[in-house]
C-alpha atoms as a PDB file:
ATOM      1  CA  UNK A   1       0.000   0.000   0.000  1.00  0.00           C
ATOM      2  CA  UNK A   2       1.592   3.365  -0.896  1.00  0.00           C
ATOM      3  CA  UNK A   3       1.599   6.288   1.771  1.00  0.00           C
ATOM      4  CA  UNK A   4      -0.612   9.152   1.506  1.00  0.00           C
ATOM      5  CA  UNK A   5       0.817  12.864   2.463  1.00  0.00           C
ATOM      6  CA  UNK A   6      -1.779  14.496   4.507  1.00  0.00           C
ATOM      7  CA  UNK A   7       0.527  17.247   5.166  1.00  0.00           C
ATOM      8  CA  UNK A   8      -1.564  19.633   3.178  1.00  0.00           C
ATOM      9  CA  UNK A   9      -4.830  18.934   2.972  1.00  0.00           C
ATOM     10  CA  UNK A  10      -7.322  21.496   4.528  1.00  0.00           C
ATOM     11  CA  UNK A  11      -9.317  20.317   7.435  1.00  0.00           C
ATOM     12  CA  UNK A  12     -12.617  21.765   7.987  1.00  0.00           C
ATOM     13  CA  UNK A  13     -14.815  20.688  11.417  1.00  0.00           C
ATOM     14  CA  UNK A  14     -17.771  18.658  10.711  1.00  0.00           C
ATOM     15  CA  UNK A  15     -21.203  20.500  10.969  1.00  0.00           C
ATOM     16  CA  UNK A  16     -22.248  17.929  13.186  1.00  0.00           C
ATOM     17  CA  UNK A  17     -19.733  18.332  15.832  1.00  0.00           C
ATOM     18  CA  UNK A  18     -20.114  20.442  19.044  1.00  0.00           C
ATOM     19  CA  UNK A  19     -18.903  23.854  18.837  1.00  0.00           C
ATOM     20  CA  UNK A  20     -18.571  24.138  22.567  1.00  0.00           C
ATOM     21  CA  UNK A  21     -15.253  22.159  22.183  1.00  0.00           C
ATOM     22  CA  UNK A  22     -16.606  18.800  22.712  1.00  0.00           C
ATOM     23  CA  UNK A  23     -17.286  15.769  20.448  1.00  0.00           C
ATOM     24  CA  UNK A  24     -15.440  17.746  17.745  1.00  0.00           C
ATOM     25  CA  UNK A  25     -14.656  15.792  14.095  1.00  0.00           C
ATOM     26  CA  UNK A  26     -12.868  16.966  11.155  1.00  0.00           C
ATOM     27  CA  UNK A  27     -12.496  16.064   7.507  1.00  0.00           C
ATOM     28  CA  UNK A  28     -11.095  16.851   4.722  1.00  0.00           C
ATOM     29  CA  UNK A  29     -12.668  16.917   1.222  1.00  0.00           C
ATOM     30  CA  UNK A  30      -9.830  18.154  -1.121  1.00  0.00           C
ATOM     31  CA  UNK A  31      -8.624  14.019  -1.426  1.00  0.00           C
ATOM     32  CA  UNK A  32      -9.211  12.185  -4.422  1.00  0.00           C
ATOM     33  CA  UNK A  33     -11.292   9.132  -3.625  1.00  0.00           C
ATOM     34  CA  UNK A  34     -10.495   9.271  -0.037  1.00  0.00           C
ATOM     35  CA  UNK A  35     -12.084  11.324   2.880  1.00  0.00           C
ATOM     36  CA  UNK A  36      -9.679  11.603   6.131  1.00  0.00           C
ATOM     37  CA  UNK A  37     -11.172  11.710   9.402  1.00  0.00           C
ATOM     38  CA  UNK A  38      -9.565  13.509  12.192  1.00  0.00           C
ATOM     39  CA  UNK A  39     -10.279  14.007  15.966  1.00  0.00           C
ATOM     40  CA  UNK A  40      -9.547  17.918  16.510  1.00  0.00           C
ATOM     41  CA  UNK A  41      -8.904  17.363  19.998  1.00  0.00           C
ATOM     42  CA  UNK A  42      -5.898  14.795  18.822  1.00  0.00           C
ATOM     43  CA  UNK A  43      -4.613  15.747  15.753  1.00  0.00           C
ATOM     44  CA  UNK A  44      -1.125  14.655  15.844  1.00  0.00           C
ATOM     45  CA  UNK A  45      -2.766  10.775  15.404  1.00  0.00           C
ATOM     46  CA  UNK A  46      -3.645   9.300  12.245  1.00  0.00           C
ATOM     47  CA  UNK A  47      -6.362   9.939  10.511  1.00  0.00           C
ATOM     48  CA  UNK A  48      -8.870   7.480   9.556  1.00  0.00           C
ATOM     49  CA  UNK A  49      -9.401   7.200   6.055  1.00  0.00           C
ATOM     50  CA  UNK A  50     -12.264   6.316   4.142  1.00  0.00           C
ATOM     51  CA  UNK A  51     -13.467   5.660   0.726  1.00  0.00           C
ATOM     52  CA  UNK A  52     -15.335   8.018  -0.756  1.00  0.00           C
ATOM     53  CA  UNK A  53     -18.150   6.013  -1.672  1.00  0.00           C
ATOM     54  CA  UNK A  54     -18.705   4.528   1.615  1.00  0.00           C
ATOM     55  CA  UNK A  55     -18.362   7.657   3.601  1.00  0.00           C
ATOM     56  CA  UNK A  56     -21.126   9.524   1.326  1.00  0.00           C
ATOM     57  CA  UNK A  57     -23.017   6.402   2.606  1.00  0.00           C
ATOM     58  CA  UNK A  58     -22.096   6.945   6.317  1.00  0.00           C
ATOM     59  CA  UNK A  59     -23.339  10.747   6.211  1.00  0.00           C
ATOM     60  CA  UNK A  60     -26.415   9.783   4.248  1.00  0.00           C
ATOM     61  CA  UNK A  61     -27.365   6.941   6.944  1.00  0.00           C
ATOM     62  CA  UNK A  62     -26.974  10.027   9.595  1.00  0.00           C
ATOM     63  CA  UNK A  63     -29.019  12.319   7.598  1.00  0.00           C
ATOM     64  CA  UNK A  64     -31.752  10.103   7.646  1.00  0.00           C
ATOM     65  CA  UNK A  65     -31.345   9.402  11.396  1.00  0.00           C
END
């Protein structure tokens, strides 16, 4: 498996987290095929990445609740 650089991607914080500094997740659109997943709390560990496919399905399953 090859290694991704992260180093420059732009985070931005989910619209689902908590903006009173809790429960706070980050991700990053701007990879091809791939959306990283970050804890903003922690961000010196490694992301978890996901494809894109099953990520749009992840956010649609929350959308419908």
């Amino acid at each position: 498996m090859r290694a991704i650089d992260l180093s420059t991607i732009t985070w931005r914080k989910s619209s689902y987290s908590n903006q009173d500094g809790g429960q706070c997740l980050e991700v990053a659109d701007n990879v091809p095929s791939l959306v990283p997943v970050r804890d903003s709390k922690d961000t010196t560990r490694t992301p978890l990445l996901f494809g894109a496919p099953a990520w749009a399905a992840f956010v649609s399953g929350v959308k419908r609740g």
